[in-house]
Protein backbone atom coordinates (compact mmCIF):
# COMPACT_ATOMS: atom_id res chain seq x y z
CA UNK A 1 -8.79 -28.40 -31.25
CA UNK A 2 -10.38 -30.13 -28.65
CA UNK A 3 -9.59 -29.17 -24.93
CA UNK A 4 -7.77 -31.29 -22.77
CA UNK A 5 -9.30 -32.62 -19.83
CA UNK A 6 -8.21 -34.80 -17.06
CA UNK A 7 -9.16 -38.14 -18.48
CA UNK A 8 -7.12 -37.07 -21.45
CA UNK A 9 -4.44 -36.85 -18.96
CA UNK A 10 -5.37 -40.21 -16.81
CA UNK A 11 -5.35 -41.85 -20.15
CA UNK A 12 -1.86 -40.76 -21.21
CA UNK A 13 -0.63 -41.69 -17.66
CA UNK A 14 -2.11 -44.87 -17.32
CA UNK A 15 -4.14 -43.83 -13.75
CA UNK A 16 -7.35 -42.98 -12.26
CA UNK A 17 -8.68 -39.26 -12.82
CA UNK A 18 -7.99 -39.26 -8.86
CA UNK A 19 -4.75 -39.93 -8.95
CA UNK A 20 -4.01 -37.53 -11.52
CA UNK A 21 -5.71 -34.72 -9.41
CA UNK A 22 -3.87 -35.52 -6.34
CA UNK A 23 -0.56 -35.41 -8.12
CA UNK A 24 -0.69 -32.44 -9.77
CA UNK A 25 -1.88 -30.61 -6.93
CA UNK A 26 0.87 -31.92 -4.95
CA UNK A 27 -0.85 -33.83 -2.16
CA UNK A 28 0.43 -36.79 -0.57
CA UNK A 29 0.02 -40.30 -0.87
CA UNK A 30 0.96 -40.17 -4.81
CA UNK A 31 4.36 -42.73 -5.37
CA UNK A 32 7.15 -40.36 -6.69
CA UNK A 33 7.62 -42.46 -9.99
CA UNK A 34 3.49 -41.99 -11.00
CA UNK A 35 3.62 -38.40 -9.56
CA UNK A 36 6.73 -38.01 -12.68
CA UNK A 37 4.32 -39.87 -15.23
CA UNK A 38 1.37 -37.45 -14.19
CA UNK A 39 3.32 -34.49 -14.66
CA UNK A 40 5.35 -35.78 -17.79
CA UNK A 41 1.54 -36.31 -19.36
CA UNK A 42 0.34 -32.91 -18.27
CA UNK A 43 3.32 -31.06 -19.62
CA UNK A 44 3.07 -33.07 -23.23
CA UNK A 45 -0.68 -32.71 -23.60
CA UNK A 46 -0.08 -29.02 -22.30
CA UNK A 47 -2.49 -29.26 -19.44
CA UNK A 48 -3.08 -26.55 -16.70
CA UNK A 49 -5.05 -27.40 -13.26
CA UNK A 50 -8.89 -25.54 -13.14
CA UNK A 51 -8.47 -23.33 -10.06
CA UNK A 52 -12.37 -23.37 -9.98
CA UNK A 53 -12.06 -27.24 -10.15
CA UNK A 54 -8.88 -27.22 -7.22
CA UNK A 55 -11.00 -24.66 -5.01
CA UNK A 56 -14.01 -26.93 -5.12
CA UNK A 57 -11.72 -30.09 -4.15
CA UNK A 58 -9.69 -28.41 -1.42
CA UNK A 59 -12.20 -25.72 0.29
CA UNK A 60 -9.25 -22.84 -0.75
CA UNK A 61 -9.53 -20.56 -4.11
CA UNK A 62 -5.86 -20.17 -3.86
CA UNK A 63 -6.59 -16.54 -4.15
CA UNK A 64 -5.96 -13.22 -1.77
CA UNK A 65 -7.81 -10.11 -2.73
CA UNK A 66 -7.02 -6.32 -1.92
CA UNK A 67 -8.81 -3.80 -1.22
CA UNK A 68 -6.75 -0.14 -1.42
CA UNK A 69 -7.94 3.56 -1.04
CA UNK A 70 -4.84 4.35 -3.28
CA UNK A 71 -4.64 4.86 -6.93
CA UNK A 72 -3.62 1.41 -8.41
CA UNK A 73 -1.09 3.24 -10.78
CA UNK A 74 0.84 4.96 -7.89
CA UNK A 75 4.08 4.50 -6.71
CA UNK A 76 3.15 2.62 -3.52
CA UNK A 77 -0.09 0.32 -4.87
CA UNK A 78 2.90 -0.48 -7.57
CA UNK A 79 5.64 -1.49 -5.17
CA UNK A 80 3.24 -3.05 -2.69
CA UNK A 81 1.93 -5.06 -5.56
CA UNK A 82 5.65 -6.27 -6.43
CA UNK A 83 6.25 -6.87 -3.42
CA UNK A 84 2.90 -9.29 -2.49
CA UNK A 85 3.64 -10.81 -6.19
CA UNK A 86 6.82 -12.15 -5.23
CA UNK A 87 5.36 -13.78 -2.01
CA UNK A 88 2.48 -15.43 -3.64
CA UNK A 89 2.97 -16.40 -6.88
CA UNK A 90 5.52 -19.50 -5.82
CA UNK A 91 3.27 -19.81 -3.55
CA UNK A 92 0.99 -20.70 -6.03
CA UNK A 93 -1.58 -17.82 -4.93
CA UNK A 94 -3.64 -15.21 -7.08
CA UNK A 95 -4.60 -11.71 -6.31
CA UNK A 96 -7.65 -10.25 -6.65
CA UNK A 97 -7.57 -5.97 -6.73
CA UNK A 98 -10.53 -3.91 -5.49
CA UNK A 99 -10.29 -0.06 -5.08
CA UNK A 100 -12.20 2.14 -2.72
CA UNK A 101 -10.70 5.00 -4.36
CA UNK A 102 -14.02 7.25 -3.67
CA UNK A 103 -16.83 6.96 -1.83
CA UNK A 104 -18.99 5.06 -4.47
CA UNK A 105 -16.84 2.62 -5.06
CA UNK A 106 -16.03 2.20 -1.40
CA UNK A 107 -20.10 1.47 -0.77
CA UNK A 108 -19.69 -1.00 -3.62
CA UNK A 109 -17.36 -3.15 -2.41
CA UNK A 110 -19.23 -3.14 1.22
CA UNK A 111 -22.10 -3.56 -0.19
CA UNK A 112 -21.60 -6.56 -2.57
CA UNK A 113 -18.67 -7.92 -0.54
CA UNK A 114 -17.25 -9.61 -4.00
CA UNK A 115 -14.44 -11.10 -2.34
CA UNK A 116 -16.55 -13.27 -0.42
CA UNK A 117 -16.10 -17.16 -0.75
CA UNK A 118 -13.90 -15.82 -3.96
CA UNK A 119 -10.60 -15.70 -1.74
CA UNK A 120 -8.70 -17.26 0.94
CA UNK A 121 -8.04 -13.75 3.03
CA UNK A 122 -8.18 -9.92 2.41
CA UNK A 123 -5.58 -7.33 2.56
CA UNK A 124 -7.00 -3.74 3.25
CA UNK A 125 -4.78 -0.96 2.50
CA UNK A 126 -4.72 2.72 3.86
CA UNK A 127 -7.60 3.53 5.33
CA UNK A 128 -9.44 2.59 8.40
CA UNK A 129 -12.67 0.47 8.42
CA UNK A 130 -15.89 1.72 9.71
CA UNK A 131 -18.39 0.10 12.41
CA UNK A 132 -20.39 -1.18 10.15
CA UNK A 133 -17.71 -1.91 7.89
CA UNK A 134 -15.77 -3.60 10.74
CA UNK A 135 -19.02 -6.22 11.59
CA UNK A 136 -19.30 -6.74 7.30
CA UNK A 137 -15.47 -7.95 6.97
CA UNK A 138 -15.98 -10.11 10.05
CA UNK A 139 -18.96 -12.07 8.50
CA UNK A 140 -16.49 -12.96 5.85
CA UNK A 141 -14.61 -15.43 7.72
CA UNK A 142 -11.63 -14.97 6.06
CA UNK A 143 -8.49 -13.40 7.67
CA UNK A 144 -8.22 -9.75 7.48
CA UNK A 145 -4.57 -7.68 7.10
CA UNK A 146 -4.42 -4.24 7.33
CA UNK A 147 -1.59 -2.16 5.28
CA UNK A 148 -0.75 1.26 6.64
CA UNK A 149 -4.35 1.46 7.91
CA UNK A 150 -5.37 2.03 11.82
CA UNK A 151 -6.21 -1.25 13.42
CA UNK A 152 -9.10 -2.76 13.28
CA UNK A 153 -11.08 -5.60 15.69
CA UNK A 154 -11.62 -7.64 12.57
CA UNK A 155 -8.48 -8.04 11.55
CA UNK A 156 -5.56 -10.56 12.31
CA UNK A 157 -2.98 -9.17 10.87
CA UNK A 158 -1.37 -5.22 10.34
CA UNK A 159 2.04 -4.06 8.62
CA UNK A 160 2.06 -0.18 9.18
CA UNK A 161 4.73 2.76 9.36
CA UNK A 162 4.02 5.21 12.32
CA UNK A 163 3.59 8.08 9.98
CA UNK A 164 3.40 10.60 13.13
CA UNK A 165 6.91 9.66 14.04
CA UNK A 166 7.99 9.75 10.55
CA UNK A 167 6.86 13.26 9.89
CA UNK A 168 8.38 14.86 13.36
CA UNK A 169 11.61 13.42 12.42
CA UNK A 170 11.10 15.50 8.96
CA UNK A 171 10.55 18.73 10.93
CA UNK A 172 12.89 17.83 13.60
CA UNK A 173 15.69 17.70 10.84
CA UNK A 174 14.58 20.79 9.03
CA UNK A 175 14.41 22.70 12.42
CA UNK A 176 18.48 21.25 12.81
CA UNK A 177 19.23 22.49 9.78
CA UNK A 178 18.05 26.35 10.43
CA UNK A 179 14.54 26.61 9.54
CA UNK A 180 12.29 28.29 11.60
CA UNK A 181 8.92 28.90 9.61
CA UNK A 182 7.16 25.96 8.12
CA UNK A 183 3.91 24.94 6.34
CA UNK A 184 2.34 21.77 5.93
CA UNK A 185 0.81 20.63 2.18
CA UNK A 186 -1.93 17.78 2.58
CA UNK A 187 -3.67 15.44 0.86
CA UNK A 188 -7.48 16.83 0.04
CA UNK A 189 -9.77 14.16 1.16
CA UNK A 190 -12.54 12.74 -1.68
CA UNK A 191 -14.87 12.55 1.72
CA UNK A 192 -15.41 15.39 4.59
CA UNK A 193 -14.73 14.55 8.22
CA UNK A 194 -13.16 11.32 9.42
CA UNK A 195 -14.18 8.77 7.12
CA UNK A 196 -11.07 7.97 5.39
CA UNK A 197 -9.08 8.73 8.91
CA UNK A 198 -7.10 11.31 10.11
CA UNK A 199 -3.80 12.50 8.61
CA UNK A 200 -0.83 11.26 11.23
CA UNK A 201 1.36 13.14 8.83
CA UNK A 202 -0.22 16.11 9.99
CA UNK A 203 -0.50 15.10 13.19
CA UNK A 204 3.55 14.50 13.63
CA UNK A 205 3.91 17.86 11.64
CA UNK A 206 1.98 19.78 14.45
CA UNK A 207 3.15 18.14 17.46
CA UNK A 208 7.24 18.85 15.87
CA UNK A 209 6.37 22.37 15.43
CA UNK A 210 4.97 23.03 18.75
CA UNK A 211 7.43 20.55 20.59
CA UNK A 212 10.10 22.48 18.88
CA UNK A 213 8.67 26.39 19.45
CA UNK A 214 8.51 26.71 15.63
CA UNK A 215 6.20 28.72 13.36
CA UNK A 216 3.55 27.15 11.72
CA UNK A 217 2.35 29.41 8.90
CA UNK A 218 -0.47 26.84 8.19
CA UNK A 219 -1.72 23.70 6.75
CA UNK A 220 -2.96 23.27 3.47
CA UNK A 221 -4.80 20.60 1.69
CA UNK A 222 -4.25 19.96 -2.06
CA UNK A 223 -5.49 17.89 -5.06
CA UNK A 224 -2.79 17.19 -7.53
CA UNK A 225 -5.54 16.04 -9.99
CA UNK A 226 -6.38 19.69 -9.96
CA UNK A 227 -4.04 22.45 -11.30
CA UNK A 228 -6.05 25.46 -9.63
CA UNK A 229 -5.93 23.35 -6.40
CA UNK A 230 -2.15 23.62 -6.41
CA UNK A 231 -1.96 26.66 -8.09
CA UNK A 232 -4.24 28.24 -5.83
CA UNK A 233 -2.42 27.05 -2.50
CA UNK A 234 0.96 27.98 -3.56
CA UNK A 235 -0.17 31.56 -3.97
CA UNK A 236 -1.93 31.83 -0.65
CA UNK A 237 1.39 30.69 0.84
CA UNK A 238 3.89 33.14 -1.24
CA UNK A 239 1.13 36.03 -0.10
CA UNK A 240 1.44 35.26 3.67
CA UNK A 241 2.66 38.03 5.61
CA UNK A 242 5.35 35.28 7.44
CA UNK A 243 6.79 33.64 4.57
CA UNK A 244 8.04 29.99 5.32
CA UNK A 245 11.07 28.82 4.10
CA UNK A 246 10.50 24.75 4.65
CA UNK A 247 7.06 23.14 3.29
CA UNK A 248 6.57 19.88 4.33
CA UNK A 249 4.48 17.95 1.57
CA UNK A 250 2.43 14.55 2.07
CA UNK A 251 4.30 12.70 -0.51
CA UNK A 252 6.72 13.14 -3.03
CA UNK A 253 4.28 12.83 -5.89
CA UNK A 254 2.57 16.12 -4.66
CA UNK A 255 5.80 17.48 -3.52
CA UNK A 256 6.83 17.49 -6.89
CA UNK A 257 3.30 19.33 -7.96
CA UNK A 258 4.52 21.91 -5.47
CA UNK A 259 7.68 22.34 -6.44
CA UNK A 260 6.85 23.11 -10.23
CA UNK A 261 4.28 25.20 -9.05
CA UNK A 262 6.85 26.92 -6.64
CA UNK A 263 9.66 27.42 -9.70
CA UNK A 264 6.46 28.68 -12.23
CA UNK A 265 6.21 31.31 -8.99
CA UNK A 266 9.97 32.12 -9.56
CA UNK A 267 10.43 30.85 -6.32
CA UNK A 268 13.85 28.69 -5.99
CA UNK A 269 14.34 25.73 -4.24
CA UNK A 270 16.11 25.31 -1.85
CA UNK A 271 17.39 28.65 -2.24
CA UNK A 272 14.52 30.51 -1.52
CA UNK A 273 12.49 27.37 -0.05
CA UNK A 274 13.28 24.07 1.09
CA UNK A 275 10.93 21.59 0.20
CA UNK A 276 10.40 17.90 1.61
CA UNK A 277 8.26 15.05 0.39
CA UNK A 278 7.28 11.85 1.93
CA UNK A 279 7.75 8.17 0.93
CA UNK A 280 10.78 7.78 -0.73
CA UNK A 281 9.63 6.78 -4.20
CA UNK A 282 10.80 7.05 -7.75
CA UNK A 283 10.08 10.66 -8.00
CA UNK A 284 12.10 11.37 -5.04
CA UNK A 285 15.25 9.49 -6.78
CA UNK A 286 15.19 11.72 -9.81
CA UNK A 287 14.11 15.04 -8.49
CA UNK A 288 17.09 14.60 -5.54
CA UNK A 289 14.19 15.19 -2.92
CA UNK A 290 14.67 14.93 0.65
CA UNK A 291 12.12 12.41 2.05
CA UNK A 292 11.39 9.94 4.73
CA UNK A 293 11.62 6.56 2.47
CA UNK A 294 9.38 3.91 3.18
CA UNK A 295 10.23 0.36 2.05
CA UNK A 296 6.51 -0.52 0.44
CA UNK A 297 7.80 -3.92 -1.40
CA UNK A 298 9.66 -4.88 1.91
CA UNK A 299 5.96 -4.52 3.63
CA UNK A 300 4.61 -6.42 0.71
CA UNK A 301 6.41 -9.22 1.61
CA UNK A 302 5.79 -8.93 5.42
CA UNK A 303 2.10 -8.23 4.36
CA UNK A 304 1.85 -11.61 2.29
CA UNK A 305 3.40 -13.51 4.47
CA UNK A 306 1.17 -13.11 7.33
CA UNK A 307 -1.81 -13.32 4.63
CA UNK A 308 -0.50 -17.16 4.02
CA UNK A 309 0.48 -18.04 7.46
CA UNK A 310 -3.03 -17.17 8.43
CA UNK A 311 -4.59 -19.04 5.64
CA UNK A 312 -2.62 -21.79 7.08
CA UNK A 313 -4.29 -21.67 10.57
CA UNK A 314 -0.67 -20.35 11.87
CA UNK A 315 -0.67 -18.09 14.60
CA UNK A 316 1.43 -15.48 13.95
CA UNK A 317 4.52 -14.88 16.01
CA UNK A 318 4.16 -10.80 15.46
CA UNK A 319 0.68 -9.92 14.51
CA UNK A 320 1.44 -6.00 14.61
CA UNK A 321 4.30 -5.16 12.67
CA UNK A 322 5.74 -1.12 12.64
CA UNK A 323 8.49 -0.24 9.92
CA UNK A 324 10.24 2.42 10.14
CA UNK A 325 10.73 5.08 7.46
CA UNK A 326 14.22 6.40 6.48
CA UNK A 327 15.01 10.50 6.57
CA UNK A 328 17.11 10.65 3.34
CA UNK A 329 18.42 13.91 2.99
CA UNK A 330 18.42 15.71 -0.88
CA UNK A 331 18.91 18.45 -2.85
CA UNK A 332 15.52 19.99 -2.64
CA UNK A 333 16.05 21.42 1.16
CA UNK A 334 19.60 23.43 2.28
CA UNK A 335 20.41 24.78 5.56
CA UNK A 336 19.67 28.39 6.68
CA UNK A 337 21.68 30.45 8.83
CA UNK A 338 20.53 33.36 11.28
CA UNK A 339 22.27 36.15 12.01
């Protein structure tokens, strides 16, 4: 079967190919009663608009891209996603996914710039952009958001959590709950030094501990895609001469690593050790973990609308937005009493 095309359309409406074009992209200047024949036509001869064909007439693709550090099949990326899906598609808008999940990759999209003239803005989410990086995202001329990322002088737009805050109030909590000792499990970093930012969970973690006059028994860096890394880091902490008895983990996902890890040890939690995650994600619901929750689809939303607002020449009433996280309190950490 043939494919329809707009004169097929025109034809079975009785109007120009113009007309037709402006009605079902829902511009003005189209009477109400032909804008109902266009559409009627369209919908019998089962007719979709060309976005390449739309972009061309209007100067817009109709498209946003991202660009995330984060796995795509995570917990966040997913919620974010949900969350930037309900904003833009009645809004008519695709998204376009890049990932910068290692330093190759991250070159490649810097490199080639494939969102360029094939969107209307970019979202960049959770890490920081680099000199050089900054002056390439600029030359895009496109508006820029940033998602839990430092900000940036190319961009118009950030919706972050203050993950330094968010991390003291963990520790502040434990410390009110009895604990005294504490370690820290990070995120192992695919690149050395600062290139992918520094950890504010780690940052909040420190400052806590020595706001608080608490013992830090260390800080440890992990890579759950690795079963010695885990294995290996949860040993080195059971063999310390000061044994904690909290262990405040980057996110729930590798809390849970640690936890198994912990149990495998014969090492009971909370019993023997209380263990916290961060993020509030699905893992945290069915393990019973105490976390600080983030709402990620909430700052998909926030995030999308700022992306169309901006693509709209609107100037945005709150270009910096700061969420706050959530400490909800679970089964994974219990008080501890001194004698």
């Amino acid at each position: 079967m043939a494919q329809v095309t707009i004169e097929d359309v025109a034809k079975a409406a009785g109007v120009s190919t113009f007309t037709v074009s402006r009605a079902l992209r829902g511009m003005d200047h189209v009477a109400p009663r032909t804008r109902e024949k266009v559409l009627q036509a369209a919908k019998e001869l089962n007719y979709t608009v060309s976005k390449a064909a739309s972009a061309l007439a209007s100067g817009q693709t109709n498209r946003v891209a991202l660009l995330s550090r984060d796995r795509i099949a995570g917990w966040f990326m997913g919620e974010l996603l949900d969350g930037l899906y309900d904003v833009f598609n009645p809004a008519r808008y695709d998204l376009l996914i890049y990932r910068a999940g290692n330093a190759e990759e991250r070159s490649g999209f810097f490199t080639n710039l494939p969102a360029n003239r094939n969107a209307d803005a970019l979202i960049v989410s959770g890490f920081p952009a680099t000199e050089q990086e900054e002056r390439a995202l600029a030359n895009m001329g496109m508006p820029i958001i940033l998602v839990n990322s430092p900000d940036a002088n190319c961009c118009q737009g950030s919706v972050a959590i203050d993950d330094e805050t968010s991390e003291a109030t963990l520790v502040r909590y434990l410390a009110a709950i009895g604990h005294r000792k504490f370690c820290y499990i990070g995120r192992k970093e695919p690149l050395p030094g600062s290139e992918w930012g520094h950890d504010d969970r780690t940052t909040g973690y420190r400052n806590a501990i020595a706001d608080l006059n608490l013992t830090d028994c260390g800080v440890h860096y992990i890579d759950v895609t690795d079963s010695r890394s885990v294995r290996q880091t949860i040993a080195t902490i059971l063999a310390l001469p000061e044994r904690p008895t909290a262990l405040c983990v980057w996110s729930d996902y590798y809390a849970l690593a640690v936890i198994h890890e912990l149990r495998c040890n014969g090492v009971r939690v909370p019993e023997d050790m209380s263990v916290a995650g961060h993020d509030g994600s699905d893992v945290a619901t069915s393990i019973n973990l105490t976390t600080m929750m983030q709402p990620a689809r909430e700052i998909g939303h926030i995030t999308a609308h700022k992306a169309l607002d901006l693509i709209a020449k609107k100037t945005l009433d709150q270009p910096r937005t700061v969420i706050q996280t959530v400490l909800t309190p679970g089964g994974t950490t219990r008080p501890i009493h001194h004698e």
